[in-house]
C-alpha atoms as a PDB file:
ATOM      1  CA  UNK A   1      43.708 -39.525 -74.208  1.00  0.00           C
ATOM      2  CA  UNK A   2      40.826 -37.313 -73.386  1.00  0.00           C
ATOM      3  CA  UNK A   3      39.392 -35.670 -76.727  1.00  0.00           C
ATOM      4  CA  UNK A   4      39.079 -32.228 -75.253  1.00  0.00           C
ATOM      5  CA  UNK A   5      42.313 -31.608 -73.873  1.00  0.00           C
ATOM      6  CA  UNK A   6      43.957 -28.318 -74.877  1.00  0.00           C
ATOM      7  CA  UNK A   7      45.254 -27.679 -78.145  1.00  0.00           C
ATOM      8  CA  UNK A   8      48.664 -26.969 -76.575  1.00  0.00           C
ATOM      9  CA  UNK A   9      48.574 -30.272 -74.943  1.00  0.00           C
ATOM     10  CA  UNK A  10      48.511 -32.340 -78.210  1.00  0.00           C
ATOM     11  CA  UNK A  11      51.183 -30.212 -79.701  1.00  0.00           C
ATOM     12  CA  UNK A  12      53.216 -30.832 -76.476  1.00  0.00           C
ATOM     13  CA  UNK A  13      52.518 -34.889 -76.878  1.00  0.00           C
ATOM     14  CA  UNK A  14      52.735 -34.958 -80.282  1.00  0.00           C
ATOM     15  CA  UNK A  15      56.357 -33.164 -80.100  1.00  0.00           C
ATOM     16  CA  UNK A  16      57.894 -35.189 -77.789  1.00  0.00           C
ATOM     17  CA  UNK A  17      56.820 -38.579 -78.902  1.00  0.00           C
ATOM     18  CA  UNK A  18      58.721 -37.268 -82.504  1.00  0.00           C
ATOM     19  CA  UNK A  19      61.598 -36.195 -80.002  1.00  0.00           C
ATOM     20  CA  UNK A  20      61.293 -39.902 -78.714  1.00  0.00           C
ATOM     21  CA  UNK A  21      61.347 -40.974 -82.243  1.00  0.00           C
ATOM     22  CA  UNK A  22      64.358 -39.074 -82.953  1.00  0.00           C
ATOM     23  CA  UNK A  23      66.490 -40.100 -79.980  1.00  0.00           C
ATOM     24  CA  UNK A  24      65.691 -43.732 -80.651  1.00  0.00           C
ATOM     25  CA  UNK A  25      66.371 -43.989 -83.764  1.00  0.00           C
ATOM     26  CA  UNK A  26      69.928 -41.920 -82.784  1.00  0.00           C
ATOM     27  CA  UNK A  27      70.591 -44.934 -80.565  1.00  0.00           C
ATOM     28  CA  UNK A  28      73.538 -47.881 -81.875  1.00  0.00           C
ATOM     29  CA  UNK A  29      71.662 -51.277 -83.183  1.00  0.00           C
ATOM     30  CA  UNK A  30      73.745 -53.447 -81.068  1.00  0.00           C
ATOM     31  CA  UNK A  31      75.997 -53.225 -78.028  1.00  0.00           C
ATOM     32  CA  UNK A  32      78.584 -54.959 -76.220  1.00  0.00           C
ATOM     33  CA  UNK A  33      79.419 -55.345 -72.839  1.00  0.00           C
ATOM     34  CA  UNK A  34      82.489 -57.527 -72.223  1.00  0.00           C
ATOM     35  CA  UNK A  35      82.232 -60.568 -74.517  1.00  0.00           C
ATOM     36  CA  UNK A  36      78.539 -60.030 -74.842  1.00  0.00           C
ATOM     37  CA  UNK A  37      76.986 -58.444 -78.113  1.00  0.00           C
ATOM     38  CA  UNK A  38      73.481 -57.279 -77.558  1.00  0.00           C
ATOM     39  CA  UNK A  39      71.554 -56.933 -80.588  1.00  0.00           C
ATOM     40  CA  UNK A  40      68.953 -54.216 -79.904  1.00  0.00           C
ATOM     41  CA  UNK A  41      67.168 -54.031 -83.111  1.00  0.00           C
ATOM     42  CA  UNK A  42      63.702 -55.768 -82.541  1.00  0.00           C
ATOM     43  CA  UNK A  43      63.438 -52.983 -79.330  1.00  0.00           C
ATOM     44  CA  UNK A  44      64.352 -50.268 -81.200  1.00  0.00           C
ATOM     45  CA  UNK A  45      62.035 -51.182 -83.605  1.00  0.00           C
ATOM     46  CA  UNK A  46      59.051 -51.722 -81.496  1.00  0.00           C
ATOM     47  CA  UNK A  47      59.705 -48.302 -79.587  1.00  0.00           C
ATOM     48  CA  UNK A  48      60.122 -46.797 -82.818  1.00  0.00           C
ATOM     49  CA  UNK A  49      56.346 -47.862 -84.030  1.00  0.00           C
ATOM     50  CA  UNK A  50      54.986 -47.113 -80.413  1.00  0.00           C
ATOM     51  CA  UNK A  51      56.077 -43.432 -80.648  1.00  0.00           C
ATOM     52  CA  UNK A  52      55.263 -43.374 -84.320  1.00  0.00           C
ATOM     53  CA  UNK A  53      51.406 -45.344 -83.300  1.00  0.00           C
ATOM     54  CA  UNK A  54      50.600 -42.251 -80.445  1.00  0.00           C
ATOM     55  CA  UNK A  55      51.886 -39.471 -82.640  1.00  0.00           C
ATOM     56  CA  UNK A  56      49.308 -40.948 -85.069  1.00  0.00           C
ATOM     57  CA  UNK A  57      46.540 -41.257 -82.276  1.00  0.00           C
ATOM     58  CA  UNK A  58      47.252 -37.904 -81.289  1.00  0.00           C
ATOM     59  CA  UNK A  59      47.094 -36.270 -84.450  1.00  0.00           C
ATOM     60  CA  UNK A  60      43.848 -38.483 -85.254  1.00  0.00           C
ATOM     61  CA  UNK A  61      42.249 -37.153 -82.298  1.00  0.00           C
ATOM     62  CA  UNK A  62      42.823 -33.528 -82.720  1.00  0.00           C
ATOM     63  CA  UNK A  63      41.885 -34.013 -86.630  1.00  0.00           C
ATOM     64  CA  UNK A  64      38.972 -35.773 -85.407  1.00  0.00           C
ATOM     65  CA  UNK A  65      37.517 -33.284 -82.742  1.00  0.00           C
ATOM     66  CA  UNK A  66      38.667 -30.058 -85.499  1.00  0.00           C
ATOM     67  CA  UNK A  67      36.621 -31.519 -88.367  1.00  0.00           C
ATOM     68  CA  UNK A  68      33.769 -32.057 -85.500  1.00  0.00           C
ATOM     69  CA  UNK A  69      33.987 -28.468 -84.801  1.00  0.00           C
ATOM     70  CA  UNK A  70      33.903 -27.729 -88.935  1.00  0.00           C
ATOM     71  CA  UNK A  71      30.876 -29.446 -89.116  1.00  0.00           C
ATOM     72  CA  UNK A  72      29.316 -28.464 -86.215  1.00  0.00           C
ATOM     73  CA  UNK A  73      30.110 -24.708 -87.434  1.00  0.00           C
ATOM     74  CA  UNK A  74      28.763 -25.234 -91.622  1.00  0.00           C
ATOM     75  CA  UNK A  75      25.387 -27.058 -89.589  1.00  0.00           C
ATOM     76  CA  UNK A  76      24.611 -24.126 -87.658  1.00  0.00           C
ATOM     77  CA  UNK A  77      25.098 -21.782 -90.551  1.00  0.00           C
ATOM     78  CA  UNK A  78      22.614 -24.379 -93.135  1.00  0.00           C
ATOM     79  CA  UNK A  79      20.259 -25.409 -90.195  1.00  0.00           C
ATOM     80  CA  UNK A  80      19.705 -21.689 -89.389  1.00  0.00           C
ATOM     81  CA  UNK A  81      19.834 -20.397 -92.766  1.00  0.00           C
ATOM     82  CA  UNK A  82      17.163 -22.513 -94.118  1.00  0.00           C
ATOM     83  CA  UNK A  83      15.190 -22.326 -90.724  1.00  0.00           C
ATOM     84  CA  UNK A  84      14.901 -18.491 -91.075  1.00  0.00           C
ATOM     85  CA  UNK A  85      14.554 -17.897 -95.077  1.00  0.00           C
ATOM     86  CA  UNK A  86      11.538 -20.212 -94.882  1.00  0.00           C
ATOM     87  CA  UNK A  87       7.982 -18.576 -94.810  1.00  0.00           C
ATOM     88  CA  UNK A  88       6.427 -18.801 -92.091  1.00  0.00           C
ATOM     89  CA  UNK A  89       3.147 -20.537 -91.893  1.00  0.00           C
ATOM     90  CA  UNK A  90       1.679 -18.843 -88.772  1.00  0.00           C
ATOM     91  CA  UNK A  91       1.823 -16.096 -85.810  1.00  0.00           C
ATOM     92  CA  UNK A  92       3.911 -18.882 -84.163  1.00  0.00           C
ATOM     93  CA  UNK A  93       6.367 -20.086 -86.442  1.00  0.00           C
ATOM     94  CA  UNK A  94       6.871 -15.969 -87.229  1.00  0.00           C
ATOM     95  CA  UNK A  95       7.119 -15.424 -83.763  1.00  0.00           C
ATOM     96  CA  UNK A  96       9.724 -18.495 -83.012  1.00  0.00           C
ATOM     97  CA  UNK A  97      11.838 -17.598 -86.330  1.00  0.00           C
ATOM     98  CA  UNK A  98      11.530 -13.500 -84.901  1.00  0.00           C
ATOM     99  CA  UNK A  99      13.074 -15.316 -81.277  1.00  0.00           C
ATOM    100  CA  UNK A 100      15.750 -17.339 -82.845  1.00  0.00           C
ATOM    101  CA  UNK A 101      16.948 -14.543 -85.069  1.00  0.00           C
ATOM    102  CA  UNK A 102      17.487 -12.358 -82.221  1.00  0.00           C
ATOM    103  CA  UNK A 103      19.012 -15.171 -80.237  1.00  0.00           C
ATOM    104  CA  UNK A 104      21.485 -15.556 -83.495  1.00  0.00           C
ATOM    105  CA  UNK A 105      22.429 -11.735 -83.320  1.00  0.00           C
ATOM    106  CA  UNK A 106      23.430 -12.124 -79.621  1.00  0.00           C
ATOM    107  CA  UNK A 107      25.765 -14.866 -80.396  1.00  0.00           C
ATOM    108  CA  UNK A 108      27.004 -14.105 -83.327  1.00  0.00           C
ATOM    109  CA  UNK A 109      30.601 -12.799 -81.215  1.00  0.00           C
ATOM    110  CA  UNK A 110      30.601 -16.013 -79.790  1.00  0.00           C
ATOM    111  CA  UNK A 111      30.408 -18.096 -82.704  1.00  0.00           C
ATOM    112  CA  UNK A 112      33.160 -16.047 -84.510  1.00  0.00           C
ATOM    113  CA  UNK A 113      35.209 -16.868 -81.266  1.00  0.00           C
ATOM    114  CA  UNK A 114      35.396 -20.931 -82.525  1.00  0.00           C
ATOM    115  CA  UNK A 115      36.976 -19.567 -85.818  1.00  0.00           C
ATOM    116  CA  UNK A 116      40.098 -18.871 -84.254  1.00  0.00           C
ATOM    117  CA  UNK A 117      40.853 -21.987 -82.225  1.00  0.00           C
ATOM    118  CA  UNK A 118      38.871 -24.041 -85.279  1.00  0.00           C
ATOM    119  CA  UNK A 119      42.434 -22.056 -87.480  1.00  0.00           C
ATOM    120  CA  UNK A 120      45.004 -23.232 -84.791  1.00  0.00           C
ATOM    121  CA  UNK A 121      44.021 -26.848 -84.823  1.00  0.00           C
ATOM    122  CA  UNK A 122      44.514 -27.043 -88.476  1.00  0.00           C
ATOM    123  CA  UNK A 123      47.919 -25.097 -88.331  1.00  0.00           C
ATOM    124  CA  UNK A 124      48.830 -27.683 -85.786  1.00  0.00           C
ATOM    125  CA  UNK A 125      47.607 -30.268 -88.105  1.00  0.00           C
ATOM    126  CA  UNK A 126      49.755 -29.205 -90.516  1.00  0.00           C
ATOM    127  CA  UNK A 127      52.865 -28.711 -88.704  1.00  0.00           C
ATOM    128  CA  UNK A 128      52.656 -32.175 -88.351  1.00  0.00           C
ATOM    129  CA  UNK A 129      52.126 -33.049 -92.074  1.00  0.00           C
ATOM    130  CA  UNK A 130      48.591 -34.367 -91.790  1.00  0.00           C
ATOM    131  CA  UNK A 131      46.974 -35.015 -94.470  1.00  0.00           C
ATOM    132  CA  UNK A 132      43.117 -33.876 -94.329  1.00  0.00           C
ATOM    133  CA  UNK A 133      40.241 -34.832 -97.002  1.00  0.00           C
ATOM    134  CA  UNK A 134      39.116 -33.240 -99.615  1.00  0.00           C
ATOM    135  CA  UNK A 135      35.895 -32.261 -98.333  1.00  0.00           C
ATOM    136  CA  UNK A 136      37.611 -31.255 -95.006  1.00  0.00           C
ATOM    137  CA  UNK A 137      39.800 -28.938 -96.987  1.00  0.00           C
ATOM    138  CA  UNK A 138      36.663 -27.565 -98.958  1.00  0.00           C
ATOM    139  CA  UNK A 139      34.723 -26.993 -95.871  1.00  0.00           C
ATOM    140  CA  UNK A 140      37.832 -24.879 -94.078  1.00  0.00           C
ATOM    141  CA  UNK A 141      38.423 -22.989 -97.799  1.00  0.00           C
ATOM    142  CA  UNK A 142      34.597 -22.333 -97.795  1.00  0.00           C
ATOM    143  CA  UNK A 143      33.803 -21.339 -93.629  1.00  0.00           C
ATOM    144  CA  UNK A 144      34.652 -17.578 -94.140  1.00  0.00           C
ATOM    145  CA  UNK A 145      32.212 -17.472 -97.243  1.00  0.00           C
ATOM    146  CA  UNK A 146      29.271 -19.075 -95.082  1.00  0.00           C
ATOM    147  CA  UNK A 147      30.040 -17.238 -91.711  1.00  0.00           C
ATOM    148  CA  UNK A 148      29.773 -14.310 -94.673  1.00  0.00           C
ATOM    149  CA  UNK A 149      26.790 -15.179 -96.049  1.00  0.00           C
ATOM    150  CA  UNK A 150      25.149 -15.890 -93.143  1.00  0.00           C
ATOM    151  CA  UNK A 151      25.935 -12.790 -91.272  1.00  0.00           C
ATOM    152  CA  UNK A 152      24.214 -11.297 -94.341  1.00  0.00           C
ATOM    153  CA  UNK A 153      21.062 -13.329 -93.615  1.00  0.00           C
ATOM    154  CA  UNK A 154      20.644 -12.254 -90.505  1.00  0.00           C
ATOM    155  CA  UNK A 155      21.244  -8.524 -91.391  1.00  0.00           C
END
C-alpha cells in the first residue's frame, strides 16, 4: 500500500475489508453436497485473519503517516519558535531570522491548511476504534494551543 494515498482511499479499504469480515463470518461452517460434508472452518478462519491483518495494516499506515504529520507540524512550531526568540549575535543572523520571519508570515495560510486534513485522519482513525498513544493524544489536544502561540510569536 502506498503511504500517501488519499485519505478517502484508506477509508474505502479499510470498509470493505470489515464488509469482507462481515460476510465471511455470515457464511455456514460446513457444507454438504450429496454425501459429502465439507468442513470449511480452517478457510473461514484464515480469510477471517487476512481481512482482519489489512484492516490493521491499513489503519497502521494512516496512524502512522497522521502522527508523522503531528510531529512534523509541533517541529516547525518549536524549531521556529526557538530559532526566532533567540538573540541574534550579528547583522547576519538578524538579517536571516528578519528573512525567515517573513517567509513564516507568507505561509502561515498554508500551514493552517494541514490542520484540517491532519483532523480527518484522526476522525477516520477513530471511526475505526484505533487506539492512539498518549503522547499522540496530547500532541492533537495541544496543536491549536501551539499553532496559537506561535502565531503570537510571529505577530
Amino acid at each position: 500500500a502506498k503511504a500517501n494515498r488519499p485519505l478517502k482511499s484508506y477509508d474505502n479499504d479499510v470498509t470493505r475489508h470489515k464488509e469482507q469480515q462481515a460476510d465471511i463470518q455470515g457464511e455456514e461452517i460446513s457444507h454438504t453436497i450429496n454425501f459429502i460434508k465439507i468442513d470449511c472452518t480452517l478457510l473461514k478462519t484464515s480469510l477471517v485473519n487476512h481481512c482482519v491483518v489489512w484492516q490493521n495494516k491499513l489503519t497502521g499506515l494512516l496512524n502512522q503517516n497522521a502522527l508523522q504529520q503531528l510531529r512534523d507540524l509541533h517541529l516547525l512550531f518549536e524549531d521556529n519558535t526557538k530559532r526566532l526568540t533567540t538573540p541574534p549575535l550579528n547583522l547576519k543572523s538578524l538579517s536571516e531570522s528578519i528573512n525567515k520571519m517573513r517567509e513564516l508570515k507568507a505561509d502561515l495560510p498554508e500551514i493552517e491548511k494541514k490542520f484540517a486534513p491532519l483532523d480527518a485522519m484522526y476522525n477516520t482513525l477513530q471511526k475505526f476504534e484505533v487506539q492512539i498513544t498518549d503522547e499522540e493524544h496530547d500532541l492533537l489536544e495541544n496543536l491549536q494551543t501551539e499553532w496559537n502561540n506561535f502565531n503570537q510569536m510571529l505577530a
